[in-house]
Protein backbone atom coordinates (compact mmCIF):
# COMPACT_ATOMS: atom_id res chain seq x y z
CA UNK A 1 130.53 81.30 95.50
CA UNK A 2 128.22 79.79 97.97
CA UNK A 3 126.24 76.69 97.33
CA UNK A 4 123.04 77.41 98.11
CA UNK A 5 121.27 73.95 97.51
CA UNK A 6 119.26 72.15 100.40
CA UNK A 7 118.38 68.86 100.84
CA UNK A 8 114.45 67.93 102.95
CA UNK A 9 113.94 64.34 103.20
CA UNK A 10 115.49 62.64 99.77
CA UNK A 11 115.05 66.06 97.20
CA UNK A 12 117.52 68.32 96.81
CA UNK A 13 116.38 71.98 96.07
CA UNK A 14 118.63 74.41 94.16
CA UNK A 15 118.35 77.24 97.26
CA UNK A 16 115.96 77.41 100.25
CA UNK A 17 113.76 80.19 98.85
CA UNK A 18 109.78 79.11 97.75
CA UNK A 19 106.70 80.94 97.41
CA UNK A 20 104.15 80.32 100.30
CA UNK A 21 100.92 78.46 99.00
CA UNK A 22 98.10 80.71 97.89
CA UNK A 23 100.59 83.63 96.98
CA UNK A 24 101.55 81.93 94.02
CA UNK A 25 101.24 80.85 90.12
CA UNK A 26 102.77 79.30 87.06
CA UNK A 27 101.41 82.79 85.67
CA UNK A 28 104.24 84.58 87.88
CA UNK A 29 106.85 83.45 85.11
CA UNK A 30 106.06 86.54 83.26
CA UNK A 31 107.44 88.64 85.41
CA UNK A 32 110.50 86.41 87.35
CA UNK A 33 112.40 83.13 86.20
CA UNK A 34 110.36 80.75 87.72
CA UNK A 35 113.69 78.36 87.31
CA UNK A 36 115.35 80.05 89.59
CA UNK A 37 113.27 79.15 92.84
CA UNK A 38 113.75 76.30 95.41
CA UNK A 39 110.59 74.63 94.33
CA UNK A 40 107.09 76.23 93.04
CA UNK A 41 104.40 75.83 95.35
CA UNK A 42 100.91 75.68 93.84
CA UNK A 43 97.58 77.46 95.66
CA UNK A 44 95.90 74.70 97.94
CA UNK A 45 93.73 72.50 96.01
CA UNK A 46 90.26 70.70 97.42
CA UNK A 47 88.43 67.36 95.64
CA UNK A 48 85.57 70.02 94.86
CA UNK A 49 84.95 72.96 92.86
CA UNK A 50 84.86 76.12 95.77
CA UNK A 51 83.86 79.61 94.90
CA UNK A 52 85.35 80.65 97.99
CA UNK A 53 84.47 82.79 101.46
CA UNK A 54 82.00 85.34 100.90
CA UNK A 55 83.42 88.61 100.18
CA UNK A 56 84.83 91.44 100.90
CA UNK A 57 87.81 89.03 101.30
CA UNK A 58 91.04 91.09 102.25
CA UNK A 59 91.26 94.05 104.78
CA UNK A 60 94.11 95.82 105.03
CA UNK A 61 95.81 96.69 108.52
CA UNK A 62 98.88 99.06 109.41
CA UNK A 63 100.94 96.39 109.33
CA UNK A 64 100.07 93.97 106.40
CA UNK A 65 96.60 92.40 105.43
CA UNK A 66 93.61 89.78 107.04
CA UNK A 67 92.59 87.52 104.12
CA UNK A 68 89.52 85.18 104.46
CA UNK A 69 89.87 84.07 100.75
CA UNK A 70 88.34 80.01 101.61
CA UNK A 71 90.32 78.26 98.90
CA UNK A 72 88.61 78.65 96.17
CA UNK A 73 89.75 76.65 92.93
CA UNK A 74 88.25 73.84 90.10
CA UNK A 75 88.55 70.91 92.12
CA UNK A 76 91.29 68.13 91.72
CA UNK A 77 90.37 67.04 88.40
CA UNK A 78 91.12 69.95 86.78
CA UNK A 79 93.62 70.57 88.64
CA UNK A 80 95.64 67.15 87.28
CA UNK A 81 94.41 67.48 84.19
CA UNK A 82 95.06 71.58 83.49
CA UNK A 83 97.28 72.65 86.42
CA UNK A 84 100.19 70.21 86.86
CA UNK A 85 100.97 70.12 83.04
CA UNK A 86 102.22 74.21 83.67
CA UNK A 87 104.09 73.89 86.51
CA UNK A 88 105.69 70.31 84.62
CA UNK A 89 107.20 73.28 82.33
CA UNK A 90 109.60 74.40 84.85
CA UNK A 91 112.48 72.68 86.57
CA UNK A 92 112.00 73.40 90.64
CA UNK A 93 110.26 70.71 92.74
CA UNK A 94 106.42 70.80 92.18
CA UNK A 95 104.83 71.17 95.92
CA UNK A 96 101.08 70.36 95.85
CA UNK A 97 99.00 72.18 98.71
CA UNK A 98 95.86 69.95 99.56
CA UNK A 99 92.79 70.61 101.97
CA UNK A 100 89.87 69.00 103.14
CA UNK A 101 87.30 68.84 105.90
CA UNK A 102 87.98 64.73 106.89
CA UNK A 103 90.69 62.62 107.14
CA UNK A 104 89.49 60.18 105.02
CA UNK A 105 89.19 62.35 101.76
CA UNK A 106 92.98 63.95 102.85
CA UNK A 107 93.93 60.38 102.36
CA UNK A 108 92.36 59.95 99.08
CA UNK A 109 93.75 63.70 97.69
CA UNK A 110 97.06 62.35 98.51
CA UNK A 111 96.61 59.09 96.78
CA UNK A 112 95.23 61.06 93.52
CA UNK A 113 97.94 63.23 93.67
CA UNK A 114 100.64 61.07 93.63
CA UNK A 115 101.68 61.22 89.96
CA UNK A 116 104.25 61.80 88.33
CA UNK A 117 104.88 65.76 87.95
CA UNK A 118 104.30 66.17 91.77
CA UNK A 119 107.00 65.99 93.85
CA UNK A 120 105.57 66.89 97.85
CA UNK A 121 102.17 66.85 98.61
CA UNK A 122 101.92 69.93 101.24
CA UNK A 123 98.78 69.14 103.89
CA UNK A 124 97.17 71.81 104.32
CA UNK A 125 95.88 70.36 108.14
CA UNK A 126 95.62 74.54 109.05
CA UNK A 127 93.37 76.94 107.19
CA UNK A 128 92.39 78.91 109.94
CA UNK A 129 88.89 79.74 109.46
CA UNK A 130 88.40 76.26 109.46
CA UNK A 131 87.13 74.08 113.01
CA UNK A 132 89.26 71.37 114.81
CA UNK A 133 87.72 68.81 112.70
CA UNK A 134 86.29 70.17 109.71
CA UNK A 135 89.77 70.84 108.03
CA UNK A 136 92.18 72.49 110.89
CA UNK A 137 93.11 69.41 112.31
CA UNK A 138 96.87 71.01 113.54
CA UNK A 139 95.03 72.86 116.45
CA UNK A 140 95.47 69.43 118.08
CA UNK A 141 97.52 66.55 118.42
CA UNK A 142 95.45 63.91 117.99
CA UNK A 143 93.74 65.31 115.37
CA UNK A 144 96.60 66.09 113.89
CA UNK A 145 98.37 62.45 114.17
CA UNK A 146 94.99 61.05 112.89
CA UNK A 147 94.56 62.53 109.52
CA UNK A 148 98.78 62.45 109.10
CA UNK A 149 98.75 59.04 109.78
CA UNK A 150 95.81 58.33 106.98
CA UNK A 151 97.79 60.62 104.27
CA UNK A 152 101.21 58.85 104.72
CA UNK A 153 99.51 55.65 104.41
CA UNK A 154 97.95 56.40 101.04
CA UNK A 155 101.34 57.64 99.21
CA UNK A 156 104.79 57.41 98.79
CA UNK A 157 105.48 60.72 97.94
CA UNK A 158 107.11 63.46 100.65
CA UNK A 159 104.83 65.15 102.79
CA UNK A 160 104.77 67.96 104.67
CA UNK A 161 102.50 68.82 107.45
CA UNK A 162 101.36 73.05 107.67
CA UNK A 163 101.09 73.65 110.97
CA UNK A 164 99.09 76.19 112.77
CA UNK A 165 100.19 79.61 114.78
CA UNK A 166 96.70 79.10 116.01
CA UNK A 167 97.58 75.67 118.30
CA UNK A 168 98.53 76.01 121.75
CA UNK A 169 101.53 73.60 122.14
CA UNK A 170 102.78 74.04 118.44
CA UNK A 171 105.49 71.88 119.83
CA UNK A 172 103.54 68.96 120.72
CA UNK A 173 101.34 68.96 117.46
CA UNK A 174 104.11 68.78 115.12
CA UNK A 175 105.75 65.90 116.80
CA UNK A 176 102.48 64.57 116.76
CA UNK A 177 102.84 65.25 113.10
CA UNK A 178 106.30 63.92 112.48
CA UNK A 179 105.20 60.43 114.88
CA UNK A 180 102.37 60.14 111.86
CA UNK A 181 105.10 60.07 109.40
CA UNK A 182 105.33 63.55 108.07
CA UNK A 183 108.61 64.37 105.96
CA UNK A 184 108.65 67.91 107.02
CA UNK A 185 106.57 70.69 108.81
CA UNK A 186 105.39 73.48 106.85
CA UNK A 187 104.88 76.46 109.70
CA UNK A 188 103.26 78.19 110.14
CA UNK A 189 99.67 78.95 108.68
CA UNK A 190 97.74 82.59 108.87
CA UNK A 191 97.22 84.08 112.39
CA UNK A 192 93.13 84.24 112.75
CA UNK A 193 92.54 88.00 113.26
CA UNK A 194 89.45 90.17 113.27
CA UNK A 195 88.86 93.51 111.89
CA UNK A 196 85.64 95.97 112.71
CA UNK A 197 84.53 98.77 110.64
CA UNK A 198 84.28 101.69 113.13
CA UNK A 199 82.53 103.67 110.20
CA UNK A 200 78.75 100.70 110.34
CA UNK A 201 79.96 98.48 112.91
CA UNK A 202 80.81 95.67 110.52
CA UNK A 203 83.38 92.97 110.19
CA UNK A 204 85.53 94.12 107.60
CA UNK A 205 85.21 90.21 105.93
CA UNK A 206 82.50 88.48 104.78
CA UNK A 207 84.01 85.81 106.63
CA UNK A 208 84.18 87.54 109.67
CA UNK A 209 87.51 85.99 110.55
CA UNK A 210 90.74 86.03 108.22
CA UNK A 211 94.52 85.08 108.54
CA UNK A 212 96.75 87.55 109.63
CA UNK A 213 99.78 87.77 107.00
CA UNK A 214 102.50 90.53 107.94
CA UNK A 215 106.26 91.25 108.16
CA UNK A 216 105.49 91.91 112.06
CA UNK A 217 104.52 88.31 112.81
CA UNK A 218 107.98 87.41 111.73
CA UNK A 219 109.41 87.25 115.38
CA UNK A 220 106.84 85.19 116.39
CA UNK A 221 107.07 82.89 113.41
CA UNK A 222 110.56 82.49 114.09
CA UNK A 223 109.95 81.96 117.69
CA UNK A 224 107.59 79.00 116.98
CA UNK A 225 110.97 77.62 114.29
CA UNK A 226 112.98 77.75 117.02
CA UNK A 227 110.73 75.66 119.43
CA UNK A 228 109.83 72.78 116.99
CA UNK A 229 113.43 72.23 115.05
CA UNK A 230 114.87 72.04 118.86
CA UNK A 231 112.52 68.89 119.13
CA UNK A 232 111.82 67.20 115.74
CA UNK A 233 114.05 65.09 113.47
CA UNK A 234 112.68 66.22 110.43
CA UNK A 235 113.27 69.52 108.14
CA UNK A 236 111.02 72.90 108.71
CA UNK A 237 110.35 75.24 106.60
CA UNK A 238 109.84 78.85 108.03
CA UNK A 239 107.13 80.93 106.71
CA UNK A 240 105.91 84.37 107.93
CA UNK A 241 106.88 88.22 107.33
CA UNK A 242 110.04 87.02 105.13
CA UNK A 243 110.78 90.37 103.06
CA UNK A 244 114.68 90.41 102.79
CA UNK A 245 117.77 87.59 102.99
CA UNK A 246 118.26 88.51 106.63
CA UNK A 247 115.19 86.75 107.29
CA UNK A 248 115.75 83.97 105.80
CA UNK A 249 119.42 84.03 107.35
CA UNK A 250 117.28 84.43 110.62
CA UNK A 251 115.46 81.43 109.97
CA UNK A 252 118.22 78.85 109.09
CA UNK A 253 119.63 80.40 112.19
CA UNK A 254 116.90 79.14 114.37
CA UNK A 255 116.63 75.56 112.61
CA UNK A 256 114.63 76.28 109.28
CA UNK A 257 115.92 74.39 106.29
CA UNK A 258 114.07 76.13 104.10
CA UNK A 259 111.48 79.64 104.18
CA UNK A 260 108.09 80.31 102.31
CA UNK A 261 107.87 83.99 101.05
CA UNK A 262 104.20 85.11 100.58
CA UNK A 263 103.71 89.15 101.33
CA UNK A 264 106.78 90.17 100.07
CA UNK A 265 105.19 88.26 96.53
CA UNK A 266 101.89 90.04 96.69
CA UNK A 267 103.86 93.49 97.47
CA UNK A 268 106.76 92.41 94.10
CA UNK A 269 106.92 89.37 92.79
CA UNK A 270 110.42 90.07 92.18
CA UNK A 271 111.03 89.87 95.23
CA UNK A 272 111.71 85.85 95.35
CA UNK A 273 114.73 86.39 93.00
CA UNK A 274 116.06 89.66 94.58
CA UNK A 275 115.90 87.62 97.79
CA UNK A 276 117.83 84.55 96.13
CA UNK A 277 120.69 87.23 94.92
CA UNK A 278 120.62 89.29 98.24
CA UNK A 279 121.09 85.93 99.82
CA UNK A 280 123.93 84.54 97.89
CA UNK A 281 126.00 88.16 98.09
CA UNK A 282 125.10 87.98 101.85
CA UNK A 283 126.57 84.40 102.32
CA UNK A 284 129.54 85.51 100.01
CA UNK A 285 130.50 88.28 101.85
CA UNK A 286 131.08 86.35 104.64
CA UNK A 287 132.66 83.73 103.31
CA UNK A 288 129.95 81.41 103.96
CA UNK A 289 130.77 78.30 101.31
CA UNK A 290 127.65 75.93 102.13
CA UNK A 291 124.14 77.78 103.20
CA UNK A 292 123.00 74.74 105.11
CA UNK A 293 125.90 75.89 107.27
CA UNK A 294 123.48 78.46 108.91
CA UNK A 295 120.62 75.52 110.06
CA UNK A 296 120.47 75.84 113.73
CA UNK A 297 123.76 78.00 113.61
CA UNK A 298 122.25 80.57 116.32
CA UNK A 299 124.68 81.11 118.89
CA UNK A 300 122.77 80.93 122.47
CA UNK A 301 124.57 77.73 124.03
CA UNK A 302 125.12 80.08 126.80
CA UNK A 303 121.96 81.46 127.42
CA UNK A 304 118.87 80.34 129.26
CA UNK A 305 116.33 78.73 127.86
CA UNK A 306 113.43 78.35 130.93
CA UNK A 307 111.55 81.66 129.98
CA UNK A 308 110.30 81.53 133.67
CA UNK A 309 114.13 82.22 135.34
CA UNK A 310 115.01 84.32 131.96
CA UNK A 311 111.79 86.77 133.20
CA UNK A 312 113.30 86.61 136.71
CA UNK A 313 116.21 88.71 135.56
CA UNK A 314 113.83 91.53 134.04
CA UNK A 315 114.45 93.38 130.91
């Protein structure tokens, strides 16, 4: 049988399957073993109380759903003193998601959260309907090595950096982020996307502007793996469009150590665990004995890489 344990930075995970922040809750335990997962990843947390983006806050499209839902929760106090003690019930890795508009109150978050029953502090440096410096500090690299710099400075736990599809040189920004210390790079965040009412005119958000989550933007998520775990030292975890074990096969394949599973969740929560078992008989099958076996396994040593000459050649 296939060991399907990973290792990013010093934890060990029991398989390389997690919920994506903000798809995700002790509460899902009702309906799958919450023991069974990688690690549980709680919604993204902010030092305030938010109600959230105005609504309507989801629109659907023909191939998945725009979500403006602005991160609303109770603030961080609640959040130690209510939240942690449920997810403390289960066994996987506790990953904390944590936002904010400066770099100095990131800092602080991730000093107040390093206690006990957290285990990785996620930095949410991305929400997309955020600007450059009011909380989406990953469209940039300095930015980016700024407020990473301030957050591994204020604790010892492991951190991972959530990048944005959003930035133009992904590349560049997370080895900005790994530079600043990062353990690990979360990518990527929503895809900012617009919708119009054609039947008043209307932005179909009260936001206006919403993250794009769908199975489609897979390719281009994995694209994006591909590019950064060819250049950084440090783990990535995939997330985007994952809705079966081939795609997380397809993302170990391009470098991933780990993948994030949020539509597929919203669709069935079931899905995490059918995707665990899917992915062990799919390893098993092929007599694949380790999963980490498949990180940056893709076979294209042959092939070339400048997407300038590749173009040359047509399609």
């Amino acid at each position: 049988m296939v060991d399907l344990s990973v290792k990013i930075g010093d934890l060990t995970f029991q398989n390389p399957i997690q919920p994506a922040s903000g798809a995700f809750s002790w509460e899902y335990n009702d309906v799958i073993d919450l023991n069974r997962l990688g690690a549980l990843v709680a919604k993204t947390i902010c030092r305030e109380p938010r109600l959230g983006n105005p609504t309507p806050r989801m629109a659907e499209t023909e191939a998945g759903i725009i979500q403006s839902i602005g991160l609303p929760g109770k603030g961080i106090d609640y959040f130690l003193e209510n939240i942690v003690p449920e997810y403390a019930k289960f066994e996987p890795p506790l990953v904390v998601s944590v936002s904010s508009e400066s770099a100095e109150d990131f800092a602080e978050l991730a000093r107040e959260l390093s206690v006990p029953d957290v285990d990785v502090i996620e930095c949410n440096i991305s929400c997309p309907t955020r600007n450059t410096t009011g909380g989406n500090f990953a469209m940039q690299e300095d930015h980016t090595k700024m407020v990473m710099e301030g957050i591994r400075a204020a604790t010892d736990k492991p951190v991972w950096a959530k990048l944005s599809p959003n930035a133009g040189d992904l590349v560049s920004v997370a080895l900005a982020a790994e530079e600043a210390g990062a353990d690990a790079l979360v990518i990527a965040n929503t895809f900012l996307s617009l919708k119009i009412r054609t039947d008043n005119f209307r932005p179909a958000l009260g936001n206006k502007f919403g993250g794009m989550v769908s199975p489609a933007l897979k390719p281009i998520v994995l694209r994006m793996v591909y590019q950064v775990a060819k250049e950084v030292n440090i783990p990535v975890i995939g997330v985007g469009g994952v809705t079966k074990a081939e795609d997380v096969v397809e993302y170990m394949l391009a470098g991933a150590h780990a993948v994030g599973i949020g539509y597929a969740g919203f669709r069935n929560p079931s899905a995490l665990t059918t995707i665990i078992d899917d992915l062990e008989t799919w390893c098993d099958e092929r007599g694949i004995e380790k999963v980490t076996d498949l990180i940056g396994a893709v076979k294209d040593d042959d092939m070339e890489m400048d997407p300038l000459v590749a173009a040359s050649h047509g399609v």
